[in-house]
PDB file of N, CA and C in Angstrom:
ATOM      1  N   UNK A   1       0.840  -1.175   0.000  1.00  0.00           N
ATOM      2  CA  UNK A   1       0.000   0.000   0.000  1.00  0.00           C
ATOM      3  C   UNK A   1       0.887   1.241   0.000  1.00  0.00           C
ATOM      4  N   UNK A   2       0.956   2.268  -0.983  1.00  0.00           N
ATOM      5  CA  UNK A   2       1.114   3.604  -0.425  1.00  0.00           C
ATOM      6  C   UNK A   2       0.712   4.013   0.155  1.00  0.00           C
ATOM      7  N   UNK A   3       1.869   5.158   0.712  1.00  0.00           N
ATOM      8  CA  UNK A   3       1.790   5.756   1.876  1.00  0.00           C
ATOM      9  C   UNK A   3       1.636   7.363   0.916  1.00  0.00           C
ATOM     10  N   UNK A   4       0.187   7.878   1.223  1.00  0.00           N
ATOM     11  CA  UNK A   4       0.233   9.590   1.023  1.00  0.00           C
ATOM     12  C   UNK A   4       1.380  10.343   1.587  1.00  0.00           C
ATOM     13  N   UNK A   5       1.823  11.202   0.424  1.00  0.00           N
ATOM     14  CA  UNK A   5       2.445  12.203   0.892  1.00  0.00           C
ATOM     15  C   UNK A   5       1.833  13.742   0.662  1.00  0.00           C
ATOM     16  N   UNK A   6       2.204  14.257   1.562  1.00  0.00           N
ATOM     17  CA  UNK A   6       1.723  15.933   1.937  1.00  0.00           C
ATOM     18  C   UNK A   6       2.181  16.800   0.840  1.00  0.00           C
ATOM     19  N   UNK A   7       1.541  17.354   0.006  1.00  0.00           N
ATOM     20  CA  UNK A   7       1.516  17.993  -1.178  1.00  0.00           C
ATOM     21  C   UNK A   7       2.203  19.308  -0.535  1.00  0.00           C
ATOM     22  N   UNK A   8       2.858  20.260  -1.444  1.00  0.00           N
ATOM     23  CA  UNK A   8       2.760  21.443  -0.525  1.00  0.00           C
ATOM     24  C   UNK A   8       2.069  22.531  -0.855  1.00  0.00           C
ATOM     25  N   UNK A   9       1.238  23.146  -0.178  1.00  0.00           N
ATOM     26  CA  UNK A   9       0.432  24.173  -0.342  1.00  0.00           C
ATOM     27  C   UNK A   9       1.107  25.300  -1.475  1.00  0.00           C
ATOM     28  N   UNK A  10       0.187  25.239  -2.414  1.00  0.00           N
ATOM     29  CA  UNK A  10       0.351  26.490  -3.615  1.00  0.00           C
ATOM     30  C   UNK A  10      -0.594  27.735  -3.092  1.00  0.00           C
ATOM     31  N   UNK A  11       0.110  28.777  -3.993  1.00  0.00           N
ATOM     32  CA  UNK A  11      -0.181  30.053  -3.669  1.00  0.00           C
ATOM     33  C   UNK A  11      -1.636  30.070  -4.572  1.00  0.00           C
ATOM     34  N   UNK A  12      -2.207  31.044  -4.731  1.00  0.00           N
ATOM     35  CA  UNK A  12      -3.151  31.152  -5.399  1.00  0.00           C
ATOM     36  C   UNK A  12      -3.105  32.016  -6.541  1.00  0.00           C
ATOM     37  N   UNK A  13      -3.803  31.779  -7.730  1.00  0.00           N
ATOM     38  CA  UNK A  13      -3.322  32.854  -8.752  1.00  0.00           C
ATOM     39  C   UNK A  13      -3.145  34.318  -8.416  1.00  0.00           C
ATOM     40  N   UNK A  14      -2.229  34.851  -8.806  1.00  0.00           N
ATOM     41  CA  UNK A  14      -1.561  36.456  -8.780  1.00  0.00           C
ATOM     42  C   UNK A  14      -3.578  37.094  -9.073  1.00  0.00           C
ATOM     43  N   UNK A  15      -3.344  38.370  -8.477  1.00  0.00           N
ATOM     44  CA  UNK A  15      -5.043  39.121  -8.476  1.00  0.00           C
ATOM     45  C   UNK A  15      -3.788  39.950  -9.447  1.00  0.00           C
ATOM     46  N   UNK A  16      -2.323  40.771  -9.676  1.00  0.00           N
ATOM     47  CA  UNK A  16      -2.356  41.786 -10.299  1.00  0.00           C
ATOM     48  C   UNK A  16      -0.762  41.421 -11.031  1.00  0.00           C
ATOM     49  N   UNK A  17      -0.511  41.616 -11.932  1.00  0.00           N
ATOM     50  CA  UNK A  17       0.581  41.830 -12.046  1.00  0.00           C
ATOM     51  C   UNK A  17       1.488  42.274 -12.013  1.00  0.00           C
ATOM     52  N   UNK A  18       2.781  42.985 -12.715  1.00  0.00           N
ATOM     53  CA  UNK A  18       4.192  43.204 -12.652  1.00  0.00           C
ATOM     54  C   UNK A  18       3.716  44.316 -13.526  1.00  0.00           C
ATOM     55  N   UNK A  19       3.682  43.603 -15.081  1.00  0.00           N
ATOM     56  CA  UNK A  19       3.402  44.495 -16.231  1.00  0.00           C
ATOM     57  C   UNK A  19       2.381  45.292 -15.938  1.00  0.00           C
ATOM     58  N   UNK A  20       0.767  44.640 -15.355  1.00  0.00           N
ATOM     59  CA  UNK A  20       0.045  45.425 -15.296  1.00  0.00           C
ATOM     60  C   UNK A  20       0.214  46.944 -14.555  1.00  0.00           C
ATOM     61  N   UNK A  21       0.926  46.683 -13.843  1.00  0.00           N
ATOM     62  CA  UNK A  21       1.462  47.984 -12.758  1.00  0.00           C
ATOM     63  C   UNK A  21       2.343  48.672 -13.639  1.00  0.00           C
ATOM     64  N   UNK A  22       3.066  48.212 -14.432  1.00  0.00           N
ATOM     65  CA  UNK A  22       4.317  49.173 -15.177  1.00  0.00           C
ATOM     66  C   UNK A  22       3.518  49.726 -16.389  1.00  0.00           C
ATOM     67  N   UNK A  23       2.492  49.538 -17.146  1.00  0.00           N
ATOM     68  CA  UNK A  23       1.711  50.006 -17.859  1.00  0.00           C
ATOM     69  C   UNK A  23       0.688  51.054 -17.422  1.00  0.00           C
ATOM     70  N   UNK A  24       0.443  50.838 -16.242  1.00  0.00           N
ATOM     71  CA  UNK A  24      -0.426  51.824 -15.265  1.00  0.00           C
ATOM     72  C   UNK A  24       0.584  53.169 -15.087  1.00  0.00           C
ATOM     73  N   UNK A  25       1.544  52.688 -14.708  1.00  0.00           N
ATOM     74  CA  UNK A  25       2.608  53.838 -14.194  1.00  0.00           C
ATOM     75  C   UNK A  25       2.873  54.583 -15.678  1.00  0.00           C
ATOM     76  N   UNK A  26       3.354  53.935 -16.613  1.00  0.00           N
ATOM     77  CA  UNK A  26       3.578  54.628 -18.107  1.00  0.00           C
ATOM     78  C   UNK A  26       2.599  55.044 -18.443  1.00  0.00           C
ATOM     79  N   UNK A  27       2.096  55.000 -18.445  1.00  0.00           N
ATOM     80  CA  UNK A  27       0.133  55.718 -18.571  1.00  0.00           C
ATOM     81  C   UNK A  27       0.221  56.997 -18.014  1.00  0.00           C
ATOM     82  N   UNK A  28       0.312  57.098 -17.195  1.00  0.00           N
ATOM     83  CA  UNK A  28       0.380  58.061 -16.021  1.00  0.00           C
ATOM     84  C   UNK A  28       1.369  59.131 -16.208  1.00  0.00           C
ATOM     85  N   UNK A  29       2.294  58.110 -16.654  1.00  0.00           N
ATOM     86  CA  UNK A  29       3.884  59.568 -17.118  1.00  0.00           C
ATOM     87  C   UNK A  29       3.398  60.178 -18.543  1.00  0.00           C
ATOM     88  N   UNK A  30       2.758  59.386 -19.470  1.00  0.00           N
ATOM     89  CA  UNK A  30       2.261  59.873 -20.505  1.00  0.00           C
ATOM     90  C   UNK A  30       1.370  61.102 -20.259  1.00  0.00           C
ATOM     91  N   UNK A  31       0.179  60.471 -20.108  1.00  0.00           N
ATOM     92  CA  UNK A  31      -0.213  61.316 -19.427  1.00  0.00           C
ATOM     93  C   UNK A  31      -0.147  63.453 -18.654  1.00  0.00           C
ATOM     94  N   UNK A  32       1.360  63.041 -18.480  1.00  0.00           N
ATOM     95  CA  UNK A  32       1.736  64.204 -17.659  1.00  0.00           C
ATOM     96  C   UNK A  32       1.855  64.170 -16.374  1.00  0.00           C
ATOM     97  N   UNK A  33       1.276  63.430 -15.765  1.00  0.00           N
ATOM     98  CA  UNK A  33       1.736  63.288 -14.092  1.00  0.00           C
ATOM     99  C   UNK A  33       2.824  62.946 -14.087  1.00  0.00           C
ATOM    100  N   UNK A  34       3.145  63.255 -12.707  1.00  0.00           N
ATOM    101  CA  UNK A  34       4.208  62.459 -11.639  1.00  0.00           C
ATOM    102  C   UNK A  34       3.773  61.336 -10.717  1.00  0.00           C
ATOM    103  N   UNK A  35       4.579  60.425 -10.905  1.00  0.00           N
ATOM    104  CA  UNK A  35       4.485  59.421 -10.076  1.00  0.00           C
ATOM    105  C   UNK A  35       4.943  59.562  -8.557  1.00  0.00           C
ATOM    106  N   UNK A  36       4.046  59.900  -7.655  1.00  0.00           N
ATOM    107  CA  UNK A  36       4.561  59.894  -6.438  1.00  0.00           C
ATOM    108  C   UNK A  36       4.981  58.216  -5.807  1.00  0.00           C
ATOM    109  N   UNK A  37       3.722  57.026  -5.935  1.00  0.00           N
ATOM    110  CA  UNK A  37       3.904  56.109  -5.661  1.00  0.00           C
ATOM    111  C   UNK A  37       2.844  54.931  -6.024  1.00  0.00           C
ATOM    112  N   UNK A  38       2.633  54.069  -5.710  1.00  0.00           N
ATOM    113  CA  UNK A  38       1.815  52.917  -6.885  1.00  0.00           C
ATOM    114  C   UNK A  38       1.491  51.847  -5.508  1.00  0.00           C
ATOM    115  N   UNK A  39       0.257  51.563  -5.166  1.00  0.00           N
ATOM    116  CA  UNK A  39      -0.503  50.762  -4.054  1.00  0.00           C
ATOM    117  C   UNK A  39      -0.923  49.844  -4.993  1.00  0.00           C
ATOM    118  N   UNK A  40      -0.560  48.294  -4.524  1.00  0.00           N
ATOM    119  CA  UNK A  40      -1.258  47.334  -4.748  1.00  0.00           C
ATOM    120  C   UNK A  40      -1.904  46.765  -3.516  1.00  0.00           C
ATOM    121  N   UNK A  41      -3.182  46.586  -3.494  1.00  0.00           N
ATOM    122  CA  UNK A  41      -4.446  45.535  -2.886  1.00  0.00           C
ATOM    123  C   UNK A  41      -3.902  43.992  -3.395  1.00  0.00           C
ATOM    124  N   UNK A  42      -3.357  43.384  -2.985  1.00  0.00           N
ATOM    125  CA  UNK A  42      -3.230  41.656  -3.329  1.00  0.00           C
ATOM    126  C   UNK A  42      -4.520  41.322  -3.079  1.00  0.00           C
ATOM    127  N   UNK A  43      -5.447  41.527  -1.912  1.00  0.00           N
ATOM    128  CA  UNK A  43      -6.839  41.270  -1.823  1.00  0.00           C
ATOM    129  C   UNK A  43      -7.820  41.169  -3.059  1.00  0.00           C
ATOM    130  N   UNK A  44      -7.759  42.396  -3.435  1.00  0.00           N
ATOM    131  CA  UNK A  44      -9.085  42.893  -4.455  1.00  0.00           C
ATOM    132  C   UNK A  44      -8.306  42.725  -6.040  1.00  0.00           C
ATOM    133  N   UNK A  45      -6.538  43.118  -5.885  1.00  0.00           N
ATOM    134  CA  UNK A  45      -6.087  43.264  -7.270  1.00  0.00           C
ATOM    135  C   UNK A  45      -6.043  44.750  -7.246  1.00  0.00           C
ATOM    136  N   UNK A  46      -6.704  45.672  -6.924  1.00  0.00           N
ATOM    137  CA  UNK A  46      -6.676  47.162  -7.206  1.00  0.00           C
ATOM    138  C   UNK A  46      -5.477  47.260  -7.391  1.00  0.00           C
ATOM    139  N   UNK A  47      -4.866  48.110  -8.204  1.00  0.00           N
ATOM    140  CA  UNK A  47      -3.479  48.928  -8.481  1.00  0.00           C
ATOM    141  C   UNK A  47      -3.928  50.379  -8.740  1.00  0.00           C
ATOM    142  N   UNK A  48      -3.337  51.594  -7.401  1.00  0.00           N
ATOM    143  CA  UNK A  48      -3.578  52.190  -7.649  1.00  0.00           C
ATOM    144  C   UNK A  48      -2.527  53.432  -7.874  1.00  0.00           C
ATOM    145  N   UNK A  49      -2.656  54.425  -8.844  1.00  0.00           N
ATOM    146  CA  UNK A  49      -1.111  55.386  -8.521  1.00  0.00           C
ATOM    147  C   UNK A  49      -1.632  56.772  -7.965  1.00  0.00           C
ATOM    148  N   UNK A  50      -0.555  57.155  -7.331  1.00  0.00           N
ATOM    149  CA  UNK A  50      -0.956  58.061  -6.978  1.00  0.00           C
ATOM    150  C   UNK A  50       0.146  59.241  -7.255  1.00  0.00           C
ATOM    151  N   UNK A  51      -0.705  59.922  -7.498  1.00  0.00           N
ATOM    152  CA  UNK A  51       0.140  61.665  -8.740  1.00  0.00           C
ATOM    153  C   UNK A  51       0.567  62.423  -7.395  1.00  0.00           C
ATOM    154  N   UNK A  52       1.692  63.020  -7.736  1.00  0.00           N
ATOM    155  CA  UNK A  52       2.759  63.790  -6.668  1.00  0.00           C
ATOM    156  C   UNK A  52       4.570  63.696  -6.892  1.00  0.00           C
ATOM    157  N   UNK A  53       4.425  64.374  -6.381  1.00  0.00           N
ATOM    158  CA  UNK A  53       6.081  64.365  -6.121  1.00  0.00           C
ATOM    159  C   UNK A  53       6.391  63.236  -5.255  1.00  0.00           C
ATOM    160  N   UNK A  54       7.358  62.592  -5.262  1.00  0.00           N
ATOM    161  CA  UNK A  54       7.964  61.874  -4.822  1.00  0.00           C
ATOM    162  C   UNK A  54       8.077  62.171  -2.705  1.00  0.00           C
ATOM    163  N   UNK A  55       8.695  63.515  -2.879  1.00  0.00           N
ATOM    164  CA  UNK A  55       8.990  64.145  -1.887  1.00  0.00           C
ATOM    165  C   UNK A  55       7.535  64.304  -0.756  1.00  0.00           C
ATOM    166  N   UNK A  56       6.588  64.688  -2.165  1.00  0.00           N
ATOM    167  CA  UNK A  56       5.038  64.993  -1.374  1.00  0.00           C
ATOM    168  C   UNK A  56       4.473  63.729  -0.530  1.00  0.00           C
ATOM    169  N   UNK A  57       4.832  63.031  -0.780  1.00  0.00           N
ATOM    170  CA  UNK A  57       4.213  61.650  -0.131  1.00  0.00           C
ATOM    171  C   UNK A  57       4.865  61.237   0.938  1.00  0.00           C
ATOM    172  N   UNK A  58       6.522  61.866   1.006  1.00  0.00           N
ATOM    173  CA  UNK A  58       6.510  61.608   2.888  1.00  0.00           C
ATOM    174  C   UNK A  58       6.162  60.254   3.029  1.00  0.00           C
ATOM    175  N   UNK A  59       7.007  59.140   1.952  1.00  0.00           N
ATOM    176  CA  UNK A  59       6.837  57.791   3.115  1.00  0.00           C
ATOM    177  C   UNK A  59       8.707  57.440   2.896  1.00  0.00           C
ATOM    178  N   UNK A  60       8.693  56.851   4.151  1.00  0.00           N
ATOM    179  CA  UNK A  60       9.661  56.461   4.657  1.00  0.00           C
ATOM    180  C   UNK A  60       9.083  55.341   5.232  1.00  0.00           C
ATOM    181  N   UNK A  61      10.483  54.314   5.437  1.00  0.00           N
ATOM    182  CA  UNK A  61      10.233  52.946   5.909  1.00  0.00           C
ATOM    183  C   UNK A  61      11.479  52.844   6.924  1.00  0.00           C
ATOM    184  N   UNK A  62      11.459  51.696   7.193  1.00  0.00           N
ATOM    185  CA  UNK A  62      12.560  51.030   8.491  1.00  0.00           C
ATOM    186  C   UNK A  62      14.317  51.321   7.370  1.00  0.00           C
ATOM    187  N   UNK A  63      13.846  50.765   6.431  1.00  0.00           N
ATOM    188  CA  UNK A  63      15.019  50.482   5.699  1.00  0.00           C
ATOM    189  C   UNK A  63      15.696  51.774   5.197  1.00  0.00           C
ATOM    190  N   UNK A  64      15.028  52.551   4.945  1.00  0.00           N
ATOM    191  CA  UNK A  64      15.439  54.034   4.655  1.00  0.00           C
ATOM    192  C   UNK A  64      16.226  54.565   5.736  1.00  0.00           C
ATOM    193  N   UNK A  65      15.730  54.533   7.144  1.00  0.00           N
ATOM    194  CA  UNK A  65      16.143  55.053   7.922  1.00  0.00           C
ATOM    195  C   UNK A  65      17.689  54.442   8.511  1.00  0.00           C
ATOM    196  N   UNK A  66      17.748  53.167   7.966  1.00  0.00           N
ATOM    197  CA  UNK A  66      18.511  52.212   8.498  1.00  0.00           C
ATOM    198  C   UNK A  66      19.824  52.376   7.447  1.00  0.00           C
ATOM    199  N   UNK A  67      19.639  52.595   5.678  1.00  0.00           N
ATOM    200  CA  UNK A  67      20.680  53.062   5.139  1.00  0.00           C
ATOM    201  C   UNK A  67      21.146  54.813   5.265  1.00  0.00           C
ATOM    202  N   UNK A  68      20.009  55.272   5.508  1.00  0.00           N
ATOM    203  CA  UNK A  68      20.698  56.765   6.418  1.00  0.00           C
ATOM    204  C   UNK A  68      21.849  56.518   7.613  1.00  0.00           C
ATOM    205  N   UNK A  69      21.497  55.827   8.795  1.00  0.00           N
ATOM    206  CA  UNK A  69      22.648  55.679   9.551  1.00  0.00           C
ATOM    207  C   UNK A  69      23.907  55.051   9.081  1.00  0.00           C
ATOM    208  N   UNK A  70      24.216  54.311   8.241  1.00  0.00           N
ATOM    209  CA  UNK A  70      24.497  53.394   7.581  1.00  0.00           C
ATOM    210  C   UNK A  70      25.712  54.328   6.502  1.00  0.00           C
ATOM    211  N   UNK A  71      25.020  55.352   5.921  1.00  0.00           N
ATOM    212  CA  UNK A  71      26.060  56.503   5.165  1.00  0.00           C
ATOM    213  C   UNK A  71      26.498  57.076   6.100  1.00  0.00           C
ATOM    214  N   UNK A  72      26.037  57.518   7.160  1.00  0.00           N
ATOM    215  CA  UNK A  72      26.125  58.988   7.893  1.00  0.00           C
ATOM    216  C   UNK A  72      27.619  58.029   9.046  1.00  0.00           C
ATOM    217  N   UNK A  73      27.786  56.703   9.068  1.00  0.00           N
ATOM    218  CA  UNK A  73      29.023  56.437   9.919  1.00  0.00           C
ATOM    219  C   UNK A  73      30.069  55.963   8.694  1.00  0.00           C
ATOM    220  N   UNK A  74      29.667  55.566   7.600  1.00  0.00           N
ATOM    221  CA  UNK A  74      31.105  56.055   6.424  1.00  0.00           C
ATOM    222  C   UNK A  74      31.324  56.868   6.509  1.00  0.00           C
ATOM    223  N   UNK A  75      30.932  58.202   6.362  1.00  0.00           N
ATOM    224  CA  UNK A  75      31.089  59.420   6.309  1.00  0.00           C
ATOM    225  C   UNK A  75      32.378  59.691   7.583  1.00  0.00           C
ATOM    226  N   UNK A  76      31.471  59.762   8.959  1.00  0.00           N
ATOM    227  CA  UNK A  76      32.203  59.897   9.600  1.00  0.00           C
ATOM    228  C   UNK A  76      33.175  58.701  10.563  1.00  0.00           C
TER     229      UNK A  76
END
């Protein structure tokens, strides 16, 4: 008799893509906007961009802050 073995759990199909997002964004530069930054929903799939300066959107993360200290002791 075989003995079952434990399959391993697959992901579920992608809700958005890669391209779809880089076509959204080129859209957008066409367009005339600025790309401040680009939200994906994995939930729903939504991809959304959002027009601004880069600067205007004020996000920062752990990692940002972490290659700031990171220059600032090469430096000194």
């Amino acid at each position: 008799m075989r003995q079952r073995t434990k399959q391993p759990q697959r992901r579920g199909p992608s809700r958005f893509r890669k391209t779809e997002a880089t076509r959204l964004v080129r859209a957008a530069l066409d367009a005339g906007l600025s790309v401040a930054r680009v939200e994906c929903d994995p939930a729903s799939g939504r991809i959304t961009v959002v027009p601004g300066k880069a600067d205007e959107a004020n996000v920062t993360n752990e990692w940002d802050e972490i290659e700031n200290v990171r220059a600032k002791s090469e430096v000194g």
